[in-house]
Protein backbone atom coordinates (compact mmCIF):
# COMPACT_ATOMS: atom_id res chain seq x y z
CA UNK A 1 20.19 -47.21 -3.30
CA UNK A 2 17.87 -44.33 -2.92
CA UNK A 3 16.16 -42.66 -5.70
CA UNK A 4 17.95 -39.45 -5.26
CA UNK A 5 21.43 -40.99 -6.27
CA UNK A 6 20.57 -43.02 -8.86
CA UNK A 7 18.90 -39.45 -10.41
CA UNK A 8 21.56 -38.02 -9.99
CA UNK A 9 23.96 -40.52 -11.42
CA UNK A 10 21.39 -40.37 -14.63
CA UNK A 11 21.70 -36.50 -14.63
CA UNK A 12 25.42 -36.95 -14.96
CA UNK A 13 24.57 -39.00 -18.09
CA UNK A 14 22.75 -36.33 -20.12
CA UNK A 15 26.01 -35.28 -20.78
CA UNK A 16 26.16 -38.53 -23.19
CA UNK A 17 25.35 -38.02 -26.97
CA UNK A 18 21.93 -38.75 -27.31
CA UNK A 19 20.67 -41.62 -27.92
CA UNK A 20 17.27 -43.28 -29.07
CA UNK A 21 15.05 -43.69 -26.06
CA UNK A 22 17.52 -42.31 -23.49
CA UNK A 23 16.45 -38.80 -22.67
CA UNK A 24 12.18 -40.96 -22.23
CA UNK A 25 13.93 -43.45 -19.72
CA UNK A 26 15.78 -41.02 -17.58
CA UNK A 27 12.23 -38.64 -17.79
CA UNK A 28 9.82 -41.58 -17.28
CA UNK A 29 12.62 -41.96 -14.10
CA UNK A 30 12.60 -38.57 -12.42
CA UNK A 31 8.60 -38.62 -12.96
CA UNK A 32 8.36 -41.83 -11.10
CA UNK A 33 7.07 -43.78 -13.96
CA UNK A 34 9.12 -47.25 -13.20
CA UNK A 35 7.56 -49.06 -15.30
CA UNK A 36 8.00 -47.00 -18.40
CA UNK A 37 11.63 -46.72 -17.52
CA UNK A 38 12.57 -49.90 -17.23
CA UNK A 39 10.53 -50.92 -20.73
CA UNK A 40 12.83 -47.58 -21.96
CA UNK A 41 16.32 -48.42 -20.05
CA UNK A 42 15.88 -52.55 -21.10
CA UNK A 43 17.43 -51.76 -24.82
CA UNK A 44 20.52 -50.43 -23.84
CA UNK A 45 21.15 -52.80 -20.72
CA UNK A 46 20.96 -55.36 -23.26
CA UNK A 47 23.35 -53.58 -25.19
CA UNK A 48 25.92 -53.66 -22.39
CA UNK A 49 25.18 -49.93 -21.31
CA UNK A 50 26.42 -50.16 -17.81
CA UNK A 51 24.74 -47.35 -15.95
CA UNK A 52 21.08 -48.82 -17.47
CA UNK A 53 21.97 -52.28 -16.60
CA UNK A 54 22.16 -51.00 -12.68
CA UNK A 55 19.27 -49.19 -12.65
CA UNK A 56 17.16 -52.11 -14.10
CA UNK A 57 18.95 -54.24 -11.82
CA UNK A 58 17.47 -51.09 -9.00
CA UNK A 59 13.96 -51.49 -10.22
CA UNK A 60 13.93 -55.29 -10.20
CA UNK A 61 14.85 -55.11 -6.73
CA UNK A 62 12.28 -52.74 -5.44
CA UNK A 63 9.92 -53.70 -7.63
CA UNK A 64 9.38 -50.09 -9.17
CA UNK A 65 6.88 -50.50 -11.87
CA UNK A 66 7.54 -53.76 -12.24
CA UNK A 67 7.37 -57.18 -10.31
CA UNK A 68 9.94 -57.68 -7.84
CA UNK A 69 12.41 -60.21 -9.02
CA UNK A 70 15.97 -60.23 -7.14
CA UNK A 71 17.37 -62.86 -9.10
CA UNK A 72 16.52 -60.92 -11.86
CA UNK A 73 18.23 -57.53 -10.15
CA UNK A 74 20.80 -59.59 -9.44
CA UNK A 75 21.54 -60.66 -13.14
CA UNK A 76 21.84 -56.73 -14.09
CA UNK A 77 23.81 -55.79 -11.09
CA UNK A 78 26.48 -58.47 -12.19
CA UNK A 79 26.60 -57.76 -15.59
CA UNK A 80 27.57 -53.92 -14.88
CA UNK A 81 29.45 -54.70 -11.87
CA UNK A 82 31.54 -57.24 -14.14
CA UNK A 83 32.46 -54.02 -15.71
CA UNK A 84 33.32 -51.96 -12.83
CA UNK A 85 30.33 -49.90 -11.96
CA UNK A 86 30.69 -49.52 -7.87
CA UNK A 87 27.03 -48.91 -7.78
CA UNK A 88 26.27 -52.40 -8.70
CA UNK A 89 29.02 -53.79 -6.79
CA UNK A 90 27.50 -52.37 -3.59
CA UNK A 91 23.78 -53.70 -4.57
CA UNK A 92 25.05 -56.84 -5.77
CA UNK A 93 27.32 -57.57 -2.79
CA UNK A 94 24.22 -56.94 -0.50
CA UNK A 95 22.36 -59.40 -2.30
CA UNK A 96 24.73 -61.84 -1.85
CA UNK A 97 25.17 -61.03 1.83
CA UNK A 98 21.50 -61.55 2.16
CA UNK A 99 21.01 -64.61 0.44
CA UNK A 100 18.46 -62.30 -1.41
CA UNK A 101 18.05 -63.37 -5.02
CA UNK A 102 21.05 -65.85 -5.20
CA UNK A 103 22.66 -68.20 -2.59
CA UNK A 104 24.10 -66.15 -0.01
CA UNK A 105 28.16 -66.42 -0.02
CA UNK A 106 29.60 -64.06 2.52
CA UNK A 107 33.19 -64.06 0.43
CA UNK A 108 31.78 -63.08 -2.54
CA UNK A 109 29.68 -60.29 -0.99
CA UNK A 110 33.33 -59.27 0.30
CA UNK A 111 34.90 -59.49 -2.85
CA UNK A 112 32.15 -57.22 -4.14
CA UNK A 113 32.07 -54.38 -1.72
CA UNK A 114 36.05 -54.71 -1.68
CA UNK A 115 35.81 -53.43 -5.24
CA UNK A 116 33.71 -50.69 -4.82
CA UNK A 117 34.97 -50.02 -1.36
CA UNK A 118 38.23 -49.23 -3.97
CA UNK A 119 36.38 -46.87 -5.81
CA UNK A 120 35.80 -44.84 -2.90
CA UNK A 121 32.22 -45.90 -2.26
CA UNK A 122 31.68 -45.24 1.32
CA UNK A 123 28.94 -47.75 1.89
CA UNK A 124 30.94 -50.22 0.44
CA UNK A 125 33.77 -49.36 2.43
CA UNK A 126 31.32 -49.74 5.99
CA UNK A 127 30.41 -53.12 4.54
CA UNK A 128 33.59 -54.42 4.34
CA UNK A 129 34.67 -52.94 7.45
CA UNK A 130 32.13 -54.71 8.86
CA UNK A 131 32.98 -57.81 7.37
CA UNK A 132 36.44 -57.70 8.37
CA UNK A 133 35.14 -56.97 12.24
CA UNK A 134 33.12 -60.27 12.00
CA UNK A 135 34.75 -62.45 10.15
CA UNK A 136 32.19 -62.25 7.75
CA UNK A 137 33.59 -63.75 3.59
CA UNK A 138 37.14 -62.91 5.41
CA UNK A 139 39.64 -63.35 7.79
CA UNK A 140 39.20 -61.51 10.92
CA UNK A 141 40.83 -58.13 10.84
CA UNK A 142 39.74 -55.38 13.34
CA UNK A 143 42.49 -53.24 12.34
CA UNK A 144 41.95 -53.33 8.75
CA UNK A 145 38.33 -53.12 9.29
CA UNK A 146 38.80 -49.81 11.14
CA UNK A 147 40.78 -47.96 8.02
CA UNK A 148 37.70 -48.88 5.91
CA UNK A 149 35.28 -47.44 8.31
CA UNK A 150 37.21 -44.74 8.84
CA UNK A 151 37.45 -44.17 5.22
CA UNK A 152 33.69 -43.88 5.11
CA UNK A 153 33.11 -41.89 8.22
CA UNK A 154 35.70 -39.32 7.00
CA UNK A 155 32.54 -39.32 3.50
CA UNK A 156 30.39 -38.64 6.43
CA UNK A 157 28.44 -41.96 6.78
CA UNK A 158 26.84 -42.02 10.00
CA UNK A 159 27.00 -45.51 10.80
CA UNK A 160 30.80 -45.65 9.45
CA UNK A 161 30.58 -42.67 12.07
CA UNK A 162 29.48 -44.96 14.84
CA UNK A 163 31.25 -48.15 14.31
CA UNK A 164 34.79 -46.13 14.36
CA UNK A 165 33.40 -44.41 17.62
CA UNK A 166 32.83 -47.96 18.59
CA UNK A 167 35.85 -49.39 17.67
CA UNK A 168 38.34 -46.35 19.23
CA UNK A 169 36.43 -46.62 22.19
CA UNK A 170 36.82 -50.44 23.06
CA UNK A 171 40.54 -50.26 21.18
CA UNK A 172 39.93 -53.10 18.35
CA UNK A 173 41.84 -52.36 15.78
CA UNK A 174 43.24 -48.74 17.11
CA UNK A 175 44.90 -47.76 20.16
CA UNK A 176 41.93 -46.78 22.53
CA UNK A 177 40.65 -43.09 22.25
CA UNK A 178 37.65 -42.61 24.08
CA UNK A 179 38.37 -38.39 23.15
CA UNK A 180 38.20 -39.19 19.75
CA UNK A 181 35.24 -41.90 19.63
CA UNK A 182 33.13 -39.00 20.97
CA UNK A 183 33.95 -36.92 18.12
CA UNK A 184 32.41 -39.66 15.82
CA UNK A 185 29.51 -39.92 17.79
CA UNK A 186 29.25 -36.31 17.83
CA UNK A 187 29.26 -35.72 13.87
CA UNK A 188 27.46 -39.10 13.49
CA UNK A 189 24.62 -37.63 15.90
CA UNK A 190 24.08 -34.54 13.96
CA UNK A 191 23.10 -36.33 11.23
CA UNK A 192 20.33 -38.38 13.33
CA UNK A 193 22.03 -41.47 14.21
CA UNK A 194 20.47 -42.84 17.39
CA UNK A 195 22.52 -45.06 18.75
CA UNK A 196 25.73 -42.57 18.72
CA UNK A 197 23.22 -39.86 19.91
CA UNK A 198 22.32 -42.47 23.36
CA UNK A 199 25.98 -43.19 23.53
CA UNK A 200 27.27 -39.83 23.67
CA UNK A 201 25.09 -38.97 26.25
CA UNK A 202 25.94 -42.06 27.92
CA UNK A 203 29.77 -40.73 28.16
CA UNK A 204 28.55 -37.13 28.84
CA UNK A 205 26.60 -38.58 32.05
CA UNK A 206 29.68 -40.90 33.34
CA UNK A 207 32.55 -38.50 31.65
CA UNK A 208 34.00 -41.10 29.57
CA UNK A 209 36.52 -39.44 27.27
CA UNK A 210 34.83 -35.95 28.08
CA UNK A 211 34.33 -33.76 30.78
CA UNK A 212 31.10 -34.83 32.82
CA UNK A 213 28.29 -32.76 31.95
CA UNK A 214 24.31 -33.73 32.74
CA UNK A 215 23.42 -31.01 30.41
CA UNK A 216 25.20 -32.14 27.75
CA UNK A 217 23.48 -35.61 28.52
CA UNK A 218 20.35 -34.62 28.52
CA UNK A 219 20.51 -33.08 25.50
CA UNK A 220 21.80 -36.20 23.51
CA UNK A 221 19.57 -38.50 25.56
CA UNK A 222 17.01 -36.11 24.26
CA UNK A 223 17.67 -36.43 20.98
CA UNK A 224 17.93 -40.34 21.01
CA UNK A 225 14.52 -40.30 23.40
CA UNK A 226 12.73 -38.43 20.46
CA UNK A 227 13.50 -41.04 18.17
CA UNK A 228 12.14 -43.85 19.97
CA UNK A 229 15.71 -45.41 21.70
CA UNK A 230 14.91 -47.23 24.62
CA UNK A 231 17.83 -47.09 26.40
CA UNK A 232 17.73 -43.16 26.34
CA UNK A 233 14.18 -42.51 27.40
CA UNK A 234 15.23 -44.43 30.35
CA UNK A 235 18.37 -42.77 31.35
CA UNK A 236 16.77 -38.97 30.49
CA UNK A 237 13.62 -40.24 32.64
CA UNK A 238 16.58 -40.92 35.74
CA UNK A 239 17.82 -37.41 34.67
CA UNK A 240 14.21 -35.85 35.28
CA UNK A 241 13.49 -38.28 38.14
CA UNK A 242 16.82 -36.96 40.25
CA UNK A 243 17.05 -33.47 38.53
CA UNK A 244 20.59 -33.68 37.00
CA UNK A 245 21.22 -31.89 33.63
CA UNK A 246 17.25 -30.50 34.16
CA UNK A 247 14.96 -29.28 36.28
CA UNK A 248 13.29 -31.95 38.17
CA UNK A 249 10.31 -32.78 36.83
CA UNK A 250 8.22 -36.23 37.65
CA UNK A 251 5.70 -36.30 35.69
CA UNK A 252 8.49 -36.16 32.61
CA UNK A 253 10.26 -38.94 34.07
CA UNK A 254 7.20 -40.74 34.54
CA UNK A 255 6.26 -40.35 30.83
CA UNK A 256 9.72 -41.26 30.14
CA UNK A 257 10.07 -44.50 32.36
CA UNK A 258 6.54 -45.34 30.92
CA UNK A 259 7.29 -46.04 27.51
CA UNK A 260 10.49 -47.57 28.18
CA UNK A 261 8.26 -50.12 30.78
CA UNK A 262 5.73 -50.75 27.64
CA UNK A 263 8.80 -51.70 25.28
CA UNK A 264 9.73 -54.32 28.17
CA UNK A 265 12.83 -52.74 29.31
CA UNK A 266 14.40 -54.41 31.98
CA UNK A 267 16.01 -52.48 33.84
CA UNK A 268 12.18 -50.89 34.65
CA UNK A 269 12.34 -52.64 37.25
CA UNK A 270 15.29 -51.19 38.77
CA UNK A 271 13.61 -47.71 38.47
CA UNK A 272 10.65 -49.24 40.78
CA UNK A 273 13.46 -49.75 43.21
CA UNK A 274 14.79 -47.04 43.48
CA UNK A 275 11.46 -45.11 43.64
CA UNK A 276 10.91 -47.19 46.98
CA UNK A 277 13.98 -47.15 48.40
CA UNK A 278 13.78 -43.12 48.07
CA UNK A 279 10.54 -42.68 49.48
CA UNK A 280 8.24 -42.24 46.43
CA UNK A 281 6.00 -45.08 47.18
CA UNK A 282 3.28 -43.92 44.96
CA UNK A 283 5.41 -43.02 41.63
CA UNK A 284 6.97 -46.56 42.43
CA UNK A 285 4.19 -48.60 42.54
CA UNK A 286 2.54 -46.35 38.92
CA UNK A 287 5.34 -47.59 37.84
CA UNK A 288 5.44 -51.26 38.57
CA UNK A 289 1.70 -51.93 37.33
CA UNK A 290 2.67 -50.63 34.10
CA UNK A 291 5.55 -53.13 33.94
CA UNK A 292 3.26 -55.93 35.58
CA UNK A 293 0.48 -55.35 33.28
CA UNK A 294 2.83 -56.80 30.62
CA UNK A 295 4.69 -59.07 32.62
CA UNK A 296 2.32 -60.26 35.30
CA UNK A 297 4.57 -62.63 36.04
CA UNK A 298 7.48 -61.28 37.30
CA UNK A 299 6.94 -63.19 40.88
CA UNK A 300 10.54 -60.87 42.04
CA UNK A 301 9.34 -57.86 41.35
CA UNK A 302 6.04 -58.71 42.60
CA UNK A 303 7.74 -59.43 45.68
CA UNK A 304 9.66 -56.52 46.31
CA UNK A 305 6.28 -54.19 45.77
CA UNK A 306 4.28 -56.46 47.96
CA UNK A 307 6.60 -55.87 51.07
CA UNK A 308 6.63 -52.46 49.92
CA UNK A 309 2.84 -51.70 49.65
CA UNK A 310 2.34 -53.88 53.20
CA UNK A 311 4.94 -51.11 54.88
CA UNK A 312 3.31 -48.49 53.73
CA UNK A 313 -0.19 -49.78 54.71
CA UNK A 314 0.85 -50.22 58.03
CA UNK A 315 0.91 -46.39 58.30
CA UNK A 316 -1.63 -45.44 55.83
CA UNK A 317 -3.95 -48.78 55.62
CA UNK A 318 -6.76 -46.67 53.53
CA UNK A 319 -4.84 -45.61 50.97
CA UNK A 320 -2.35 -48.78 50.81
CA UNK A 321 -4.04 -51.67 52.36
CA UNK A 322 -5.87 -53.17 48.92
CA UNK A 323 -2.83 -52.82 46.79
CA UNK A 324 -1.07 -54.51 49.44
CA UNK A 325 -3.13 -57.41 49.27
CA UNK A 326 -3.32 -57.21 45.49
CA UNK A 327 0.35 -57.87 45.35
CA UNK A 328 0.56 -59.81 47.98
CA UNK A 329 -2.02 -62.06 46.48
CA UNK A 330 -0.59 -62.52 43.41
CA UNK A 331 2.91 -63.29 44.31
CA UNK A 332 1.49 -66.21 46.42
CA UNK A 333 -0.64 -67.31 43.65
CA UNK A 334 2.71 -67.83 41.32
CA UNK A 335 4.42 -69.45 44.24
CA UNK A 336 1.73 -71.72 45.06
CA UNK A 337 0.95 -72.31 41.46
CA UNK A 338 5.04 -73.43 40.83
CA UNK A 339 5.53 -70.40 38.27
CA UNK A 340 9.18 -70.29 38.91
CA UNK A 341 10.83 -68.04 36.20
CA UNK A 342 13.06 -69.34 33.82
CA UNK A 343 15.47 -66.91 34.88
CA UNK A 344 15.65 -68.33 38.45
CA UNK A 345 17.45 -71.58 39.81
CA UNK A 346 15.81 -73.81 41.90
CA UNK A 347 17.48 -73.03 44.60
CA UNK A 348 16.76 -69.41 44.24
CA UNK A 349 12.52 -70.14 43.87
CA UNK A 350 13.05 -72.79 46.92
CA UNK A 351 13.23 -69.39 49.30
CA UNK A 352 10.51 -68.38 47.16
CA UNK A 353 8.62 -71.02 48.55
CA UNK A 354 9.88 -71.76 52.09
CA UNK A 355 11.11 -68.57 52.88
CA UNK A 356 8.80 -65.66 51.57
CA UNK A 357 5.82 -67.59 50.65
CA UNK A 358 5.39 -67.82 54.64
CA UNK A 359 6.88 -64.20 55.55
CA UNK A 360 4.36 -62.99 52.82
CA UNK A 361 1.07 -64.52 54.62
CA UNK A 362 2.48 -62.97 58.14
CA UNK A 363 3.17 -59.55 57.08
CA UNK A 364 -0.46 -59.62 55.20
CA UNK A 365 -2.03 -61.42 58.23
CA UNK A 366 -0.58 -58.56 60.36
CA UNK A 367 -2.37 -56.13 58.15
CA UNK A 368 -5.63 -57.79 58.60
CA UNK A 369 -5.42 -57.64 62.14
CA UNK A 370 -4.27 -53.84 61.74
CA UNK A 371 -7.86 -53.28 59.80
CA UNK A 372 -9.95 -55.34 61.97
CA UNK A 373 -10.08 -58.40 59.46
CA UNK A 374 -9.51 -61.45 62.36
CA UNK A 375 -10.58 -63.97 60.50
CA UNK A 376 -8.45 -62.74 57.01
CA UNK A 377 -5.39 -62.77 59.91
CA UNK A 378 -5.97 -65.94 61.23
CA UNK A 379 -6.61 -67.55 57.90
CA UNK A 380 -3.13 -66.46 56.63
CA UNK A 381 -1.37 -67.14 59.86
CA UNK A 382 -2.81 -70.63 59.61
CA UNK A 383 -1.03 -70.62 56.09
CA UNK A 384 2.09 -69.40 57.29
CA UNK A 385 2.67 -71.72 60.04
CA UNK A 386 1.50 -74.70 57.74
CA UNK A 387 3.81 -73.35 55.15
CA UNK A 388 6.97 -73.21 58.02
CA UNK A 389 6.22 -74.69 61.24
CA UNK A 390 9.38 -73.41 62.52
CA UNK A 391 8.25 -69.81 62.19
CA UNK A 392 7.85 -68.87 65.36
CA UNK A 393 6.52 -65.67 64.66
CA UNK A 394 3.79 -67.16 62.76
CA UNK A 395 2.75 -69.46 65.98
CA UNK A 396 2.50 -65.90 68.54
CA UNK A 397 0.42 -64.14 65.91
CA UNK A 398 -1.61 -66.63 65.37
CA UNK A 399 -2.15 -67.03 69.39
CA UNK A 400 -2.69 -63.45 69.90
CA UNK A 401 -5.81 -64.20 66.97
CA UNK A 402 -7.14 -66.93 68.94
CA UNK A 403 -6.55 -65.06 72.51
CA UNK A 404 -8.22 -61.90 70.85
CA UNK A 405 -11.27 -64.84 69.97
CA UNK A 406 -11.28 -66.16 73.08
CA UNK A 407 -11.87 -63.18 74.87
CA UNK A 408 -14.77 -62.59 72.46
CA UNK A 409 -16.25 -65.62 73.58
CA UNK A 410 -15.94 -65.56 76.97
CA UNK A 411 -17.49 -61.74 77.00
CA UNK A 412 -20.27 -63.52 75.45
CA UNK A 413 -20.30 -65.79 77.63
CA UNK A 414 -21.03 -63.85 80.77
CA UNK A 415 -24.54 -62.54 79.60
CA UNK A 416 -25.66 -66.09 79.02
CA UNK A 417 -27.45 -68.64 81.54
CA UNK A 418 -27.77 -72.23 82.21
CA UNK A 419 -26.50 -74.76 79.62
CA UNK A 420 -26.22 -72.00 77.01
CA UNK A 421 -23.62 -70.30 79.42
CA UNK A 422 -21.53 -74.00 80.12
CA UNK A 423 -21.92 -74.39 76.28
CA UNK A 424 -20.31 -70.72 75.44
CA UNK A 425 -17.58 -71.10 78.02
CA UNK A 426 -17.06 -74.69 76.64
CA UNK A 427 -16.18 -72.81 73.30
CA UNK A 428 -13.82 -70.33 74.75
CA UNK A 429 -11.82 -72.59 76.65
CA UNK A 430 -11.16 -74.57 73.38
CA UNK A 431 -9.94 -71.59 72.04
CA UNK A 432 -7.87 -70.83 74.88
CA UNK A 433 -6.35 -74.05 74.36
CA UNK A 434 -5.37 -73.42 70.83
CA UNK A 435 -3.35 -70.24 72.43
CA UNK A 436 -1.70 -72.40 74.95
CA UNK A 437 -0.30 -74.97 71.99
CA UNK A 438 0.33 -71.43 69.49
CA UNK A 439 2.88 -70.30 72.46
CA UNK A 440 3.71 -73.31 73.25
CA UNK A 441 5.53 -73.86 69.63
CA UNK A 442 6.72 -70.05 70.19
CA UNK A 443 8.30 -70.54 73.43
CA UNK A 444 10.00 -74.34 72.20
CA UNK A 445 11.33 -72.72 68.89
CA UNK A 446 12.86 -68.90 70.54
CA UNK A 447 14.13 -71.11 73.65
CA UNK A 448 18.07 -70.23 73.16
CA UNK A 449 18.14 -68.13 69.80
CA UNK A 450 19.86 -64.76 70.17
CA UNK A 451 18.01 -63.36 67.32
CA UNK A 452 14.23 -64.04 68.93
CA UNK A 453 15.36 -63.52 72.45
CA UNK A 454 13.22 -60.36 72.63
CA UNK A 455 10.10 -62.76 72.08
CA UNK A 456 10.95 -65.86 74.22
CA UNK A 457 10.52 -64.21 78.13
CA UNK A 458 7.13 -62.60 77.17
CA UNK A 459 5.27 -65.50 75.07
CA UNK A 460 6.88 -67.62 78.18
CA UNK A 461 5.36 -65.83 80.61
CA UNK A 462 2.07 -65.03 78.85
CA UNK A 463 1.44 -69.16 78.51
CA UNK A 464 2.62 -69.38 82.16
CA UNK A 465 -0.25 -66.92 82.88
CA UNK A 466 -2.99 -68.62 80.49
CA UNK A 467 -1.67 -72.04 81.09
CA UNK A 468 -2.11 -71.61 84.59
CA UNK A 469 -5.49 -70.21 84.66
CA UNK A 470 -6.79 -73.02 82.04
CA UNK A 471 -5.41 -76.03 84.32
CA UNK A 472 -4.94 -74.27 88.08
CA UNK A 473 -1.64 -75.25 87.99
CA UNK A 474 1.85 -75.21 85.92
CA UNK A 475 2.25 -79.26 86.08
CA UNK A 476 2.51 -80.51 82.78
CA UNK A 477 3.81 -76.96 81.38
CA UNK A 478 7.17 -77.90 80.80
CA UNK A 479 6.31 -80.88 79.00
CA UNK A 480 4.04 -79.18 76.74
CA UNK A 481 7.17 -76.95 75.54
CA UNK A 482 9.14 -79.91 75.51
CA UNK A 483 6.51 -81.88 72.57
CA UNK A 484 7.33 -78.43 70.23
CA UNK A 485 10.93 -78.16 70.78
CA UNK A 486 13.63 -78.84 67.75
């Protein structure tokens, strides 16, 4: 019970003939001096005063000028509400709800606000409604726990407000009305309430009971935003983001998307999505290293910005290229380090493992190449093909690496003399063998597949070429495929 009603209840009682001591507790009250009132109020609780026995029963349980003792509140909140006094009925049924200064018993916290629920006190009345909706002290009763909230929503309680919205717009207890659950929300969102302030924009957005309107959304998304409501900073930032309801405006809905990502919500991730999926690479991946900063992690969204970052590289490797490999990185350290998510099924982290652990050392090899990094590239294609031998993909690129060595080598080779000269070429004909065997295994694994047709005939007839040149003849070719083939 806030101060402000339990003045004003004592105003009401100045009324009363005066009394010894009454007119100092209700002053020592309204000046905030608890602890004088309750040594000034004690006297005529004792004497069965009802209204005094309350507010001692009030101070106890704040601990207003005196030491907080809720079995003690409790004693004075059952003594007046044994004779009626709603106000203590309420406080005392919370109590017992709670647990909070006596065992908690559910039913008799139901009895309680049931009595002042019947004395038209609207709290009370949302209390019991809610009981009634949970089963809580009482039989299950959504429709009876609707005419209580209803009761208090009609006093103007906000969350009565919201909890009728709620229950006319899921039909328990009522005959759905989706129309008329907006009204709720409506006057329960003028008075501040959050949550009917995010769901009426909700509806506004998808025109549930109401006429679709972004403005309209915005402006109750707004409202909840301001307040801290997680779910509506998000949907306002998609508002700003896509320019629906407002002008567009990114660095809003970055601010927006922000502080949802820093109170963990999940669906942050979706918003990284869609920022790469709509060609905003760079607000996409701002966004993501917020969210991975707390959540470092999250091996599928590391994932989907590592494949991300490695396209974009390809066509901007300055700007991209590091981040690339900083995401890349760390999604293969979880997946090499066995950090499967709780959230994930084996199954699910097994093509973690065999399927993009090796995809993700390719497409970063690749990279390397791009930037002139041969032995980064030939590290990871190592890993890849080590990872899944049957990837042929993995076995050309790493025999273009070694050809591109080879012919290194044997450059250097040319400039040399005597044993120097045998010794160099020695060196890049063992390469040259290691780009035979690479398209050897990529010839033996595309032989027949429809889907790597496209790079069976040219591996086949670049080993043809090299094998030919390396032994003077194709004898022994065929067999060499053969060894590699499933």
């Amino acid at each position: 019970m806030k101060r402000s009603l339990v003045a004003a209840s004592l105003l009401c009682l100045l009324a009363l003939p005066a009394r010894a001591g009454w007119e100092e507790a209700v002053a020592a009250y309204n000046n905030g001096d608890y602890a004088t009132a309750a040594r000034e109020f004690r006297p005529f609780a004792e004497q069965g005063q009802v209204t005094a026995q309350y507010i001692l029963g009030w101070i106890y349980q704040t601990g207003e000028g005196v030491s907080q003792d809720l079995a003690e509140a409790a004693k004075w909140y059952r003594r007046a509400a044994d004779k009626g006094n709603a106000d203590a009925q309420l406080a005392l049924g919370s109590l017992y709800a709670a647990g909070a200064g006596v065992k908690r018993d559910d039913a008799e916290a139901a009895k309680l606000f049931r009595k002042a629920a019947e004395q038209g006190k609207a709290n009370a009345q949302y209390m019991l409604g809610y009981m009634l909706s949970a089963g809580e002290g009482v039989a299950r009763n959504e429709a009876e726990s609707l005419v209580w909230y209803r009761k208090a929503a009609e006093q103007g309680l906000p969350d009565a407000q919201y909890a009728l919205g709620l229950g006319l717009a899921f039909g328990k207890g009522a005959t759905r009305d989706e129309q008329e659950a907006n009204g709720w929300y409506r006057k329960a969102a003028e008075q501040g309430h959050v949550e009917s302030a995010y769901l009426l924009g909700w509806n506004y957005e998808r025109g549930v009971g109401t006429i679709p309107s972004y403005e309209e959304a915005a402006k109750w998304y707004r409202k909840a935003a301001d307040k801290g409501n997680v779910e509506a900073q998000f949907q306002l930032a998609t508002l700003y983001r896509d320019g629906r309801g407002v002008a567009r405006d990114d660095a809003q809905a970055m601010a927006l998307f922000r502080k949802a990502a820093e109170k963990d919500y999940a669906y942050t991730t979706a918003a990284v999505d869609e920022f790469l999926r709509n060609g905003r690479p760079q607000a996409g991946f701002e966004l993501a290293d917020v969210w991975l900063a707390r959540h470092p992690e999250d091996v599928q969204l590391l994932l989907v910005v590592s494949f991300a970052a490695i396209t974009e590289a390809r066509a901007d490797p300055a700007k991209y290229g590091a981040l690339a490999r900083r995401y890349g990185d760390a999604t293969l350290a979880l997946i090499e380090g066995g950090k499967r998510p709780a959230t994930m099924t084996e199954t699910e982290w097994s093509e973690y493992r065999d399927r993009w652990q090796p995809q993700l050392q390719i497409q970063l090899g690749t990279l390397a190449s791009k930037v002139g990094s041969s032995d980064e590239a030939r590290t990871r294609f190592q890993k890849a093909t080590t990872l899944n031998p049957k990837e042929a993909y993995g076995w050309y690129l790493l025999g273009q690496t070694y050809f591109a060595e080879y012919e290194k080598l044997n450059a250097a080779s040319k400039a040399l003399e005597g044993s120097a000269k045998s010794e160099a070429v020695a060196k890049a004909f063992s390469k040259l063998d290691q780009v035979i065997e690479s398209y050897a295994r990529t010839v033996a694994l595309a032989e027949g597949k429809d889907n790597l047709k496209d790079l069976y005939a040219p591996v086949l007839k670049d080993l043809t070429n090299v094998y030919e040149f390396r032994n003077g003849s194709r004898t022994g070719l065929e067999q060499l495929i053969a060894r590699y083939r499933s």
